[in-house]
C-alpha atoms as a PDB file:
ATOM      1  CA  UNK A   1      31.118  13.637 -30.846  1.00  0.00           C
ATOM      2  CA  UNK A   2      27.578  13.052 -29.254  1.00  0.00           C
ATOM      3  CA  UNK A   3      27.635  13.075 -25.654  1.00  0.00           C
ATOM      4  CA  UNK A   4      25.868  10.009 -24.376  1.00  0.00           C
ATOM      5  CA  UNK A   5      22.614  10.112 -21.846  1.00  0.00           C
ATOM      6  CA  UNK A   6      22.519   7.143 -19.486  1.00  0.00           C
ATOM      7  CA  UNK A   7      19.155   7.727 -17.976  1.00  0.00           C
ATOM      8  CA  UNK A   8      17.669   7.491 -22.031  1.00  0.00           C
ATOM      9  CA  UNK A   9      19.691   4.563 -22.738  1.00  0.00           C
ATOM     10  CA  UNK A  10      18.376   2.879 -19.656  1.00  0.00           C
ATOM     11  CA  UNK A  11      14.683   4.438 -19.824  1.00  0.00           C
ATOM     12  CA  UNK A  12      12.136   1.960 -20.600  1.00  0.00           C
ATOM     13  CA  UNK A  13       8.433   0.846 -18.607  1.00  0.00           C
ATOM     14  CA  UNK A  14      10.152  -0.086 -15.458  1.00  0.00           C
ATOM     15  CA  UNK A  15      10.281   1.466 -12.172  1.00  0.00           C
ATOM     16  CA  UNK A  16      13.793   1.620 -11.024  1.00  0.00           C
ATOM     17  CA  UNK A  17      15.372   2.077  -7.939  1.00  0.00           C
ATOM     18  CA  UNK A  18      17.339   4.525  -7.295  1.00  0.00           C
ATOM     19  CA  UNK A  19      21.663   3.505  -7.767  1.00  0.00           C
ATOM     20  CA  UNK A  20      24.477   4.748  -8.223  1.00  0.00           C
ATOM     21  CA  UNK A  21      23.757   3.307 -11.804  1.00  0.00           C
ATOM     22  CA  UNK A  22      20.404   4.805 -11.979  1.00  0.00           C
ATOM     23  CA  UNK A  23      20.705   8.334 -10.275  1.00  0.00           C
ATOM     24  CA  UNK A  24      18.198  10.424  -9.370  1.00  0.00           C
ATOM     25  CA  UNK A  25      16.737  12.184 -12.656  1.00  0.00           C
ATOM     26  CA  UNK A  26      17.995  15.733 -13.147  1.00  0.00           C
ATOM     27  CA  UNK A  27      14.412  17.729 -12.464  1.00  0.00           C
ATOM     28  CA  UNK A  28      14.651  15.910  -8.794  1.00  0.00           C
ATOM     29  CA  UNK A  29      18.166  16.723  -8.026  1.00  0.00           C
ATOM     30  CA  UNK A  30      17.377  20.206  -6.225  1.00  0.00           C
ATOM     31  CA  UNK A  31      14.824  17.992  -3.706  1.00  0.00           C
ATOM     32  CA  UNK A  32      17.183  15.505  -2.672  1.00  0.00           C
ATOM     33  CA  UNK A  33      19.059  17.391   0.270  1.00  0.00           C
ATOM     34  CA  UNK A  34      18.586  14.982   3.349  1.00  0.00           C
ATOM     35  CA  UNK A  35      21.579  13.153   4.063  1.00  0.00           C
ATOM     36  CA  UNK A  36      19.936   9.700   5.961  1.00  0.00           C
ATOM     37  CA  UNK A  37      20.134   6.204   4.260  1.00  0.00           C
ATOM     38  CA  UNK A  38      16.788   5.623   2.423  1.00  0.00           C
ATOM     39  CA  UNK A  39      14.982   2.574   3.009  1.00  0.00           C
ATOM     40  CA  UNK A  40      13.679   2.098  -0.704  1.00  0.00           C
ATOM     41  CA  UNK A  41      14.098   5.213  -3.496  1.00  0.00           C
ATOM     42  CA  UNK A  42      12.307   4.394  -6.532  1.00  0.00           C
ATOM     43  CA  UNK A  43      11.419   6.554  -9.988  1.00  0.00           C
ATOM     44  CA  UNK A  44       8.339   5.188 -11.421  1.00  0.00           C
ATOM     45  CA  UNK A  45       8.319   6.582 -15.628  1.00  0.00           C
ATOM     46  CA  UNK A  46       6.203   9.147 -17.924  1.00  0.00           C
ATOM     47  CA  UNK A  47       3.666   6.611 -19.616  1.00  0.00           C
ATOM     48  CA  UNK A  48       5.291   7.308 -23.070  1.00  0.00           C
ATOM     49  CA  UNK A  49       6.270   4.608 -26.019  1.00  0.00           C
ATOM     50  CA  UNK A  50      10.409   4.476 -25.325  1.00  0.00           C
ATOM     51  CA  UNK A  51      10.683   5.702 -29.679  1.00  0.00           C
ATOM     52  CA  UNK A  52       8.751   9.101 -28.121  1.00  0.00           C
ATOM     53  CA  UNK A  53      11.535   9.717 -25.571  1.00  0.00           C
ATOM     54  CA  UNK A  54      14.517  12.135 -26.280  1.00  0.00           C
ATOM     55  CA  UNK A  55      17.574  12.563 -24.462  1.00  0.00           C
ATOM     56  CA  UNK A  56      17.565  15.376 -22.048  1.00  0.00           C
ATOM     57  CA  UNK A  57      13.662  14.822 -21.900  1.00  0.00           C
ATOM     58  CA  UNK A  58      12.181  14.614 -18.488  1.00  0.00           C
ATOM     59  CA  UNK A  59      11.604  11.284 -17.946  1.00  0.00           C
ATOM     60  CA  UNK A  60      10.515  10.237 -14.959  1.00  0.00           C
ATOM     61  CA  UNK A  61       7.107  11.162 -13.223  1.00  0.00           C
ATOM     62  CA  UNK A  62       7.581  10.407  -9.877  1.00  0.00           C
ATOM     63  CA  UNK A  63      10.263   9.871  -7.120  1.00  0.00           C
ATOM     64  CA  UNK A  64       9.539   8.448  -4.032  1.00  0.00           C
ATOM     65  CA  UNK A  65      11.842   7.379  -1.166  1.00  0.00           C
ATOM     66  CA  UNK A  66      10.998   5.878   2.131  1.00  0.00           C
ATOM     67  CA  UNK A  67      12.608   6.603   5.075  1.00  0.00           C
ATOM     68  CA  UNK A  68      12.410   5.072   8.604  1.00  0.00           C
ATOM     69  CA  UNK A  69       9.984   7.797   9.720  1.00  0.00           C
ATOM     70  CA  UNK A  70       8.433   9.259   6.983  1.00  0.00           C
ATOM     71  CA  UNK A  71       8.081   9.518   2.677  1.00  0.00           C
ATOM     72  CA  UNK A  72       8.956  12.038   0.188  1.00  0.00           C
ATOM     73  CA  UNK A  73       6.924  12.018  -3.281  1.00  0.00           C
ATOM     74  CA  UNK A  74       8.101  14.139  -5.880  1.00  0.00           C
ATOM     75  CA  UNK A  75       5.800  14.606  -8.876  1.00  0.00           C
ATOM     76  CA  UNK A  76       6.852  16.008 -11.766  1.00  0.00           C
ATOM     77  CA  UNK A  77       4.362  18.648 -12.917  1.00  0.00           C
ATOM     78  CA  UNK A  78       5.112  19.469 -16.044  1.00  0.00           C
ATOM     79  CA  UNK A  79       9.214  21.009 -15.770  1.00  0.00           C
ATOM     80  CA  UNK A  80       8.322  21.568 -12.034  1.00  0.00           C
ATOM     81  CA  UNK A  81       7.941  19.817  -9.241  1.00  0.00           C
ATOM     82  CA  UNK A  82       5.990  19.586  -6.055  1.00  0.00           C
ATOM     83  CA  UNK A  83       7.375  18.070  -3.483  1.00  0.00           C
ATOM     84  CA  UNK A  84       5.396  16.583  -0.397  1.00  0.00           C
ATOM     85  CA  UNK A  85       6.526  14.957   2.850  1.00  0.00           C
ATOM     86  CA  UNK A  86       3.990  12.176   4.495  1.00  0.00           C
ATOM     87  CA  UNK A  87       4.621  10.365   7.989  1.00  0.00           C
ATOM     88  CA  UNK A  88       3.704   6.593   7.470  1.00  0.00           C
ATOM     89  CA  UNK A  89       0.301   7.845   9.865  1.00  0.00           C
ATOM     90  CA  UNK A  90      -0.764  10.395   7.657  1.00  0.00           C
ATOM     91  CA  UNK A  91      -1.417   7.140   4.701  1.00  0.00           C
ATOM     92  CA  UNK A  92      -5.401   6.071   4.725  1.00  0.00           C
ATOM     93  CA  UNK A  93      -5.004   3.303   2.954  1.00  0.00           C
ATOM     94  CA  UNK A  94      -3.439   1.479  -0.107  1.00  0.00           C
ATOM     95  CA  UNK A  95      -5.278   0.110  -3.135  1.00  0.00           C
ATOM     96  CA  UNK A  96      -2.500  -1.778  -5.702  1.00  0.00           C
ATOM     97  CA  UNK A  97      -4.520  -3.398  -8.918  1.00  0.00           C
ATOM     98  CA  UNK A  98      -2.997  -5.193 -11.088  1.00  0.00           C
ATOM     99  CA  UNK A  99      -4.804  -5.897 -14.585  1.00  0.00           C
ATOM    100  CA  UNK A 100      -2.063  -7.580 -17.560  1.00  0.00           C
ATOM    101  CA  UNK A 101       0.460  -5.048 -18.023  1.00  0.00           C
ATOM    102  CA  UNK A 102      -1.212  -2.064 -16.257  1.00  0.00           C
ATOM    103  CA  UNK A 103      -0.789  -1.598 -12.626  1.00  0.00           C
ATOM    104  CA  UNK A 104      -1.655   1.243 -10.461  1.00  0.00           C
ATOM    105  CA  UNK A 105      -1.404   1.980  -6.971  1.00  0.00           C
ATOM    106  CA  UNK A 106      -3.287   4.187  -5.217  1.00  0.00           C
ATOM    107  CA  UNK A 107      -1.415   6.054  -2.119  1.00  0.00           C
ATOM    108  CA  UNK A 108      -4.202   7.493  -0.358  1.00  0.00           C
ATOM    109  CA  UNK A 109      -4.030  10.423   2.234  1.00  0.00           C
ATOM    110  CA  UNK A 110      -6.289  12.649   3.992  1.00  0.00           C
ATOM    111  CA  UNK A 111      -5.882  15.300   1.214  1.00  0.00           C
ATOM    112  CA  UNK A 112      -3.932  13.574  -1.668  1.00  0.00           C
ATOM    113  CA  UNK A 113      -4.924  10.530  -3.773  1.00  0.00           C
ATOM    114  CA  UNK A 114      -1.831   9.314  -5.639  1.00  0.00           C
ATOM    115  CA  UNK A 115      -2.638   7.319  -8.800  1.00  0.00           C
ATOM    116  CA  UNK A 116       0.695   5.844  -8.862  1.00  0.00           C
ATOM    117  CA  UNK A 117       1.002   4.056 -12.517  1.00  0.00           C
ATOM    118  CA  UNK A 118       3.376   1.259 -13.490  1.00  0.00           C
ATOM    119  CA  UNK A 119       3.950  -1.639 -15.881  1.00  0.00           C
ATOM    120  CA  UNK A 120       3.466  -4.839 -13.990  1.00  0.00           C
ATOM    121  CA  UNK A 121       7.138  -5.897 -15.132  1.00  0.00           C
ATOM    122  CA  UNK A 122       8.225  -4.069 -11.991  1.00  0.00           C
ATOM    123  CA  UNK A 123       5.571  -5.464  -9.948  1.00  0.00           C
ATOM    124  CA  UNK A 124       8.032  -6.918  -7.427  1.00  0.00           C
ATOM    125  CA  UNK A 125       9.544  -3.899  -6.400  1.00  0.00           C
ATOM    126  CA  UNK A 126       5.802  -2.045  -6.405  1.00  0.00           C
ATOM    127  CA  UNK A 127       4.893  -4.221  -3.908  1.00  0.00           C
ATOM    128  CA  UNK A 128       8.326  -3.643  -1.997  1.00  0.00           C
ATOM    129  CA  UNK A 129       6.965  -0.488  -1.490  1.00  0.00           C
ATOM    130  CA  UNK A 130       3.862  -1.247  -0.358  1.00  0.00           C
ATOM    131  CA  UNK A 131       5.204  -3.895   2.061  1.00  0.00           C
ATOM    132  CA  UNK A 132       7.663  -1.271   3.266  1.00  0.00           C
ATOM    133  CA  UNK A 133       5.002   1.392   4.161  1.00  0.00           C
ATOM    134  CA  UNK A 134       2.395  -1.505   5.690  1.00  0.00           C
ATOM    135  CA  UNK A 135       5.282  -2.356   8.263  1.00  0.00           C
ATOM    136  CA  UNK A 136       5.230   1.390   9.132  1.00  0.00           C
ATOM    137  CA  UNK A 137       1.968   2.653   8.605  1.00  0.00           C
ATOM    138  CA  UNK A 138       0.088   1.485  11.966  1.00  0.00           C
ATOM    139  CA  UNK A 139       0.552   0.476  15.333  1.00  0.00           C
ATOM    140  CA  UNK A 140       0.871  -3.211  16.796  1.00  0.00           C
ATOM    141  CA  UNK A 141      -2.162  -5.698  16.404  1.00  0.00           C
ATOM    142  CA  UNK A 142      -4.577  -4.699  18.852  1.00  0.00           C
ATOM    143  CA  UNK A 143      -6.639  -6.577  21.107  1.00  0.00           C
ATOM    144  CA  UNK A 144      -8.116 -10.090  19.873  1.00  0.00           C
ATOM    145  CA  UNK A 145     -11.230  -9.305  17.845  1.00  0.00           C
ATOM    146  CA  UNK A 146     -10.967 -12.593  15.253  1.00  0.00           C
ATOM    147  CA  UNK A 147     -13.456 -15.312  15.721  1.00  0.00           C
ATOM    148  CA  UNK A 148     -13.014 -18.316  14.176  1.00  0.00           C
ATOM    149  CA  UNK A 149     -15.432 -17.871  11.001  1.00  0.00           C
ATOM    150  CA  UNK A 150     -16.956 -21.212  10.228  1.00  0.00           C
ATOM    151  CA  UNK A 151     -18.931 -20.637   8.022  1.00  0.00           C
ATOM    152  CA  UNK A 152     -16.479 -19.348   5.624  1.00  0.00           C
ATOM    153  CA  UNK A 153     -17.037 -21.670   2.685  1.00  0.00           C
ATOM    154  CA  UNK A 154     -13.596 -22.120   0.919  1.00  0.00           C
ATOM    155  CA  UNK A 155     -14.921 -24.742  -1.597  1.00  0.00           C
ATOM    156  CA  UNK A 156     -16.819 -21.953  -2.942  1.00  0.00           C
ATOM    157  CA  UNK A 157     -14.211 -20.036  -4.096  1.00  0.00           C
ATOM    158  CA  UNK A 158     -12.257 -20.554  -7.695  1.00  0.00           C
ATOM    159  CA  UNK A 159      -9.658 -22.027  -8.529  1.00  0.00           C
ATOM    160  CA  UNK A 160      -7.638 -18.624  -8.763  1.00  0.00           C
ATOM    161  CA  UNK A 161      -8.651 -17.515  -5.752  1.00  0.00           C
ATOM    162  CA  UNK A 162      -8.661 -20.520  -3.621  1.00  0.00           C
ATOM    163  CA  UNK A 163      -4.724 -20.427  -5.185  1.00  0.00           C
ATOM    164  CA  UNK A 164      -4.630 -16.853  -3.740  1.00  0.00           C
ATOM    165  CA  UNK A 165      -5.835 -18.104  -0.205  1.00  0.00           C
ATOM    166  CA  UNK A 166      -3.393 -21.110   0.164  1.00  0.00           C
ATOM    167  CA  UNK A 167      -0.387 -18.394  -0.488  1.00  0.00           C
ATOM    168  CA  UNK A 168      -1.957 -16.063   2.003  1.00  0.00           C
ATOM    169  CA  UNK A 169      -1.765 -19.499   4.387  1.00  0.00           C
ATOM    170  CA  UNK A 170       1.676 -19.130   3.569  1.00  0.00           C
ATOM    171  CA  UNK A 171       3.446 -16.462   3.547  1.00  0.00           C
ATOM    172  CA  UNK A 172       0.871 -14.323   5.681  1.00  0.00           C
ATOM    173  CA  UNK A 173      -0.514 -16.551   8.613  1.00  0.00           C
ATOM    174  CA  UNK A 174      -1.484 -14.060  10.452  1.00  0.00           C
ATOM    175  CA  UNK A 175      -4.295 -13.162   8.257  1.00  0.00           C
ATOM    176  CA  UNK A 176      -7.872 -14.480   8.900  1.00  0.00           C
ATOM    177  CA  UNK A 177     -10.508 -14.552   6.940  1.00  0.00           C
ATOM    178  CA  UNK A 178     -13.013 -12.504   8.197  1.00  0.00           C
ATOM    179  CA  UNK A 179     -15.630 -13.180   4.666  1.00  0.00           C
ATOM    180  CA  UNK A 180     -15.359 -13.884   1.177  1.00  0.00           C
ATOM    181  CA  UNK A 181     -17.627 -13.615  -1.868  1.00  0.00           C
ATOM    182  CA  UNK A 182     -18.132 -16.125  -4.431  1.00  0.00           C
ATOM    183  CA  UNK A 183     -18.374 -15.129  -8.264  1.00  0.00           C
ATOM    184  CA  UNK A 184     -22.508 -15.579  -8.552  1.00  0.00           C
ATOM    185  CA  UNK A 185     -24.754 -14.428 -10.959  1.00  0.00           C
ATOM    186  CA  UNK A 186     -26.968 -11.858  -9.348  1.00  0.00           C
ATOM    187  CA  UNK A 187     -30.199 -12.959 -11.447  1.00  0.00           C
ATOM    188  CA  UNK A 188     -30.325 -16.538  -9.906  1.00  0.00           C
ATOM    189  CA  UNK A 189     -31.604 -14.314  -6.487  1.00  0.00           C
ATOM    190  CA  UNK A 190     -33.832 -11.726  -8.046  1.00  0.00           C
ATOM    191  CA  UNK A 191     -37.486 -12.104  -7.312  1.00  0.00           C
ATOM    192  CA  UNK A 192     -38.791  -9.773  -9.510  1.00  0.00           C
ATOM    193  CA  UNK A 193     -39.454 -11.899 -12.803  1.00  0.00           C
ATOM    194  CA  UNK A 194     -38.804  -9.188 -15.136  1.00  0.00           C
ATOM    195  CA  UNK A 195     -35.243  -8.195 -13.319  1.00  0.00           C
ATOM    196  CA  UNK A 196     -34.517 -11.775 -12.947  1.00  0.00           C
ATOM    197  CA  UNK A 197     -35.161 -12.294 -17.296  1.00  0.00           C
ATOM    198  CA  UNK A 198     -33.559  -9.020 -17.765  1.00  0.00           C
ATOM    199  CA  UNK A 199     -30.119 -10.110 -15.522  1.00  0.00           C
ATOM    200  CA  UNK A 200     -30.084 -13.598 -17.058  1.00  0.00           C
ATOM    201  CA  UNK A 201     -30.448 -11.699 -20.587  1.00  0.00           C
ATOM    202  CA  UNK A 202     -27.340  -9.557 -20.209  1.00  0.00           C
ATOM    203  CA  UNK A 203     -25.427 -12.398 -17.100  1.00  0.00           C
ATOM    204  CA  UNK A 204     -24.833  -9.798 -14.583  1.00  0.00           C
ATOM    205  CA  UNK A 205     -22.172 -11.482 -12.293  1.00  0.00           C
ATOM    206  CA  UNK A 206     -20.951 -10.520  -8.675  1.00  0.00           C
ATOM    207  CA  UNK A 207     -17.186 -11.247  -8.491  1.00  0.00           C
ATOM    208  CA  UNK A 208     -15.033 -12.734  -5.976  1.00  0.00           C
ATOM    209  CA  UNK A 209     -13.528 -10.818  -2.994  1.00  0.00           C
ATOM    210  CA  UNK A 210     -11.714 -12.010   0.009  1.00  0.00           C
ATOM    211  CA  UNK A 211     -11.468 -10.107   3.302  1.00  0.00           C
ATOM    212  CA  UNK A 212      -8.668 -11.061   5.663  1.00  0.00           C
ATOM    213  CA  UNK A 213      -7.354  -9.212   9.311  1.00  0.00           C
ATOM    214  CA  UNK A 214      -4.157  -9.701  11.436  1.00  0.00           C
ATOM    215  CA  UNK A 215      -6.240  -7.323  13.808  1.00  0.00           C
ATOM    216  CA  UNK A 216      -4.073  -4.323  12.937  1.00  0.00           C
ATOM    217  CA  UNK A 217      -5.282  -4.502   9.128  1.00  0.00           C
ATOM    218  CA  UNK A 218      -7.917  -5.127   6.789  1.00  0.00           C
ATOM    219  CA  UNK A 219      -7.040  -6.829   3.225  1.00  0.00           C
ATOM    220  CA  UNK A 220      -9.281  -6.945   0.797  1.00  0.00           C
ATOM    221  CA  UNK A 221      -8.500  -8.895  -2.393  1.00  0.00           C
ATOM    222  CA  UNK A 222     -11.072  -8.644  -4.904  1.00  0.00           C
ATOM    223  CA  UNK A 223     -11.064  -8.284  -9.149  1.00  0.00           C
ATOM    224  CA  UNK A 224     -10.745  -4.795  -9.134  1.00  0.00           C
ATOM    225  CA  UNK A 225     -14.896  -4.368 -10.088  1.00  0.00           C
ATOM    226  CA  UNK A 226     -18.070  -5.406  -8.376  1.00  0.00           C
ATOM    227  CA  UNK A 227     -19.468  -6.875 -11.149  1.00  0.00           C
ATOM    228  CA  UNK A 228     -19.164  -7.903 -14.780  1.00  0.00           C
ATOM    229  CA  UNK A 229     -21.591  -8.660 -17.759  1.00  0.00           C
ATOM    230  CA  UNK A 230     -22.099 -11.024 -20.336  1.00  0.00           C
ATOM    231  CA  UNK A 231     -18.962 -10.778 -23.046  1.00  0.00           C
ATOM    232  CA  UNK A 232     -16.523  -9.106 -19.980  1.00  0.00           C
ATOM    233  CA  UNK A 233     -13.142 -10.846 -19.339  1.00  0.00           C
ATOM    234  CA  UNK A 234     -11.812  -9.704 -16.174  1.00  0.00           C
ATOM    235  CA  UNK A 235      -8.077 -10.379 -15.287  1.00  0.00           C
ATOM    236  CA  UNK A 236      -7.392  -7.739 -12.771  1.00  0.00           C
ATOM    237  CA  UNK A 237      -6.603  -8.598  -9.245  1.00  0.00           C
ATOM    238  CA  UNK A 238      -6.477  -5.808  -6.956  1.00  0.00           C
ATOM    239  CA  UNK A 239      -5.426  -6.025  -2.982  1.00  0.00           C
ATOM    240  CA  UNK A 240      -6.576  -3.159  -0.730  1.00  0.00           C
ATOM    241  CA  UNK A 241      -5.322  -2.719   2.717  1.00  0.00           C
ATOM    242  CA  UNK A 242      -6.812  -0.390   5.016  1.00  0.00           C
ATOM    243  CA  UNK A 243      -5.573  -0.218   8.974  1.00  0.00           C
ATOM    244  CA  UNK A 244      -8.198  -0.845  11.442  1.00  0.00           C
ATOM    245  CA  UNK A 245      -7.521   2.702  13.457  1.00  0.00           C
ATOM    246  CA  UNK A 246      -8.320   3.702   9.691  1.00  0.00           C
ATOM    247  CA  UNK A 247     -11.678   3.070   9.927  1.00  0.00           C
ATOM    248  CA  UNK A 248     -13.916   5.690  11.067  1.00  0.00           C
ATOM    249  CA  UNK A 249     -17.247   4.320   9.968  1.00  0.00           C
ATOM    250  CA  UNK A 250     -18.953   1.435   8.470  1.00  0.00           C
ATOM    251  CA  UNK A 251     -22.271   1.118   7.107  1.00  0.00           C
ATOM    252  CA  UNK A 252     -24.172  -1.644   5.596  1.00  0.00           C
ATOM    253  CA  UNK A 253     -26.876  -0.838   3.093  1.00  0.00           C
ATOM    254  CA  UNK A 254     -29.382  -2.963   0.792  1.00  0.00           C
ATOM    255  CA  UNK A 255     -28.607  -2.263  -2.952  1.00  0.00           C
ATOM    256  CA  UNK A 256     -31.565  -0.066  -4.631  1.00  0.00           C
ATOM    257  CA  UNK A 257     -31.085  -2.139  -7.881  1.00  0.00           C
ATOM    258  CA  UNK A 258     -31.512  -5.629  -6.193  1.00  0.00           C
ATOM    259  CA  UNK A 259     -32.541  -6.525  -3.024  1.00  0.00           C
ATOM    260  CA  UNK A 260     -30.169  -9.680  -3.130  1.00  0.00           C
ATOM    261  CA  UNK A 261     -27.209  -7.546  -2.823  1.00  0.00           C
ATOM    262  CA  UNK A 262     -26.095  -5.841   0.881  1.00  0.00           C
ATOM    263  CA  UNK A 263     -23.663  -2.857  -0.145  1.00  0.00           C
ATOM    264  CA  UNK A 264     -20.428  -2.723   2.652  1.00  0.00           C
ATOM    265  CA  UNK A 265     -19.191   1.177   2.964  1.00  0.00           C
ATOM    266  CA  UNK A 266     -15.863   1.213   5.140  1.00  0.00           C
ATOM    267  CA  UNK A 267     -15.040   4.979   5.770  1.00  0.00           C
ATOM    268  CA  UNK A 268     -11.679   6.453   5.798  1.00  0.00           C
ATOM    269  CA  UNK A 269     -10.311   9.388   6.541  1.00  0.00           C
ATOM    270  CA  UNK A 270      -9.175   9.325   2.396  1.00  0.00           C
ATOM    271  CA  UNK A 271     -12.828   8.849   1.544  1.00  0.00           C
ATOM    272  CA  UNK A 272     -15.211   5.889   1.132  1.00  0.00           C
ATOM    273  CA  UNK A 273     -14.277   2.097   0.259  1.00  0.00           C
ATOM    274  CA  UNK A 274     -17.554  -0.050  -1.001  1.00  0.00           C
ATOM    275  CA  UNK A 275     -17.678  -3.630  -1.463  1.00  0.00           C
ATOM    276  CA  UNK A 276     -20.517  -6.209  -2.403  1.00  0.00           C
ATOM    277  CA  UNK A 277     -22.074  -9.044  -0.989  1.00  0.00           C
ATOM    278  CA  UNK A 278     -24.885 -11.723  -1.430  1.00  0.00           C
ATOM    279  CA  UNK A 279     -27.440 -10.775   1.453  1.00  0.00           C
ATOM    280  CA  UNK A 280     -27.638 -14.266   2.426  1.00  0.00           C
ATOM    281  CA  UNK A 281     -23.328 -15.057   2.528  1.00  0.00           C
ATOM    282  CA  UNK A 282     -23.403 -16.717   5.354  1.00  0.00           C
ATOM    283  CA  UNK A 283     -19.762 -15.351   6.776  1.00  0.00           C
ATOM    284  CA  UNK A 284     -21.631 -11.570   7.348  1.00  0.00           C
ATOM    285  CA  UNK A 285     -22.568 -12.076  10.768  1.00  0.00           C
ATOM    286  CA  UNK A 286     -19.643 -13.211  12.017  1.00  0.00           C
ATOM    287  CA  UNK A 287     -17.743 -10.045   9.855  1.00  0.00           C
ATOM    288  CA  UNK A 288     -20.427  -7.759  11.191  1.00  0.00           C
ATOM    289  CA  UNK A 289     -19.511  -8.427  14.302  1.00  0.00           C
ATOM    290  CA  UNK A 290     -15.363  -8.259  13.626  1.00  0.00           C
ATOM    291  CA  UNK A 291     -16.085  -4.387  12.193  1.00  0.00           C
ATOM    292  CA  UNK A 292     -18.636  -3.449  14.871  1.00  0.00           C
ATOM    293  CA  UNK A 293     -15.641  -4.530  17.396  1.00  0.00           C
ATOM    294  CA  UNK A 294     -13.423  -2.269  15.586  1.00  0.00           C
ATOM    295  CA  UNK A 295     -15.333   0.406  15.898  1.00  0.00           C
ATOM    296  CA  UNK A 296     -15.868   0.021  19.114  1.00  0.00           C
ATOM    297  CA  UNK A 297     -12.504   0.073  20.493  1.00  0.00           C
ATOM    298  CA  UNK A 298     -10.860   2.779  22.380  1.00  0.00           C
ATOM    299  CA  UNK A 299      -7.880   4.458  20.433  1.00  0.00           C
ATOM    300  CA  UNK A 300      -4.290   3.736  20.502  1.00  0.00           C
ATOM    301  CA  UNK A 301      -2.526   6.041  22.971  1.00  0.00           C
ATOM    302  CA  UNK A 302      -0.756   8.859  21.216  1.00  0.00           C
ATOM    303  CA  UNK A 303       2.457   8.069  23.865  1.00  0.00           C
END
């Protein structure tokens, strides 16, 4: 009689949480020995076709369970595991991109950068997660450093990402907007003649981005790219959310390649963040002035 395996019968692209009907996978078992209520325990799959899986194979890649002070991630490496314990402080910043069916969410710490790979079936519970950790991560919303941008142009903007704003409006009122870039096609503000044949030739395009604060955190919500060429489809959306106290420097710079283009580094203590803008957008003064503020302020009391 063949003894049944009832994490292979249920294994598929899905992250799962963690139930009594989906346990723990076996590799993890020896890891789990604190005894408080998790907020959220999830095990994210190995990025294999479900006909290449085998019972008793290890399955699972990753387990990762949120408490009320800190996270566990367990990676599998191949039969082993390392095992790492993060307080919700120690977490730079999060970067979750979502392009089709391939999703990806990158934890970022001072010393780790988890590429944390999913289907976007279980994109609900992904950004559970990330929602979880974001109520956790920083302090409360610090003094008032939002000014009213007007000239944010919202008629600008797409469809798709005009759509995106409303539901920000929405569900997330406390959220700003601090800028935003319209898709433009970077040729139309060369001044070189030969650059501006040479980007009309091959329709080199800026993409959208949208940057939003609550005054505790930065959002970001961009395409996942800077730009795209002639022939490209792009389809990813990709939301990046950085705490202010995160921010340890911030540099504007003119693009070598075209001197339409103002480069935006935000530095974390994970690494660098870069975004693009038109030169001339006329909502960079007033978001100039928001991350100058920032960096400004005195730090959060430790007690």
């Amino acid at each position: 009689m063949t003894t049944r395996d009832p994490e292979y019968d249920r294994f598929g692209p899905w992250v799962i949480e963690i139930s009594e009907v989906d346990p723990p996978p076996p590799l993890f078992l020896p890891y789990l020995t604190r005894t408080e209520e998790p907020l959220l325990s999830i095990k994210i799959p190995r990025k294999i076709d479900r006909r290449d899986a085998q019972a008793g194979m290890n399955l699972y890649d990753y387990l990762i369970t949120l408490y009320e002070e800190d996270l566990v991630i367990l990676e599998r490496v191949g039969d082993a595991v390392q095992a790492r314990t993060f307080y919700y402080g120690d977490i730079q910043y999060l970067r979750l991109n979502e392009n089709l069916l391939k999703g990806i969410l990158n934890l970022c710490t001072i010393d780790m950068d988890y590429a944390l790979r999913f289907n976007t079936v279980s994109s609900a519970i992904m950004q559970q997660l990330v929602d979880l950790i974001r109520q956790r991560y920083t302090g409360p919303v610090g003094p008032a450093l939002i000014e009213e941008n007007a000239r944010f142009q919202e008629e600008a903007l797409s469809f798709y990402f005009t759509r995106l704003l409303a539901d920000e409006h929405k569900h997330n009122p406390a959220f700003q907007v601090l800028a935003a870039q319209a898709e433009t096609a970077v040729g139309a503000y060369e001044t070189a003649a030969y650059r501006k044949i040479l980007l009309g030739i091959i329709s080199k395009r800026l993409l959208e981005s949208l940057h939003l604060s609550d005054g505790r955190e930065l959002k970001i919500i961009n395409r996942g790219r800077t730009y795209k060429y002639r022939g490209q489809n792009v389809y990813a959306t990709e939301r990046c959310y950085i705490p202010l106290d995160n921010i340890s420097a911030v540099n504007w710079q003119k693009d070598p390649q075209n001197a339409a283009i103002i480069n935006l580094s935000l530095e974390t203590g994970g690494g660098h963040i870069f975004y693009a803008f038109l030169k001339d957008n006329p909502g960079l003064p007033a978001y100039e002035r928001f991350l100058s503020a920032v960096m400004s302020r005195p730090p959060e009391p430790a007690f």
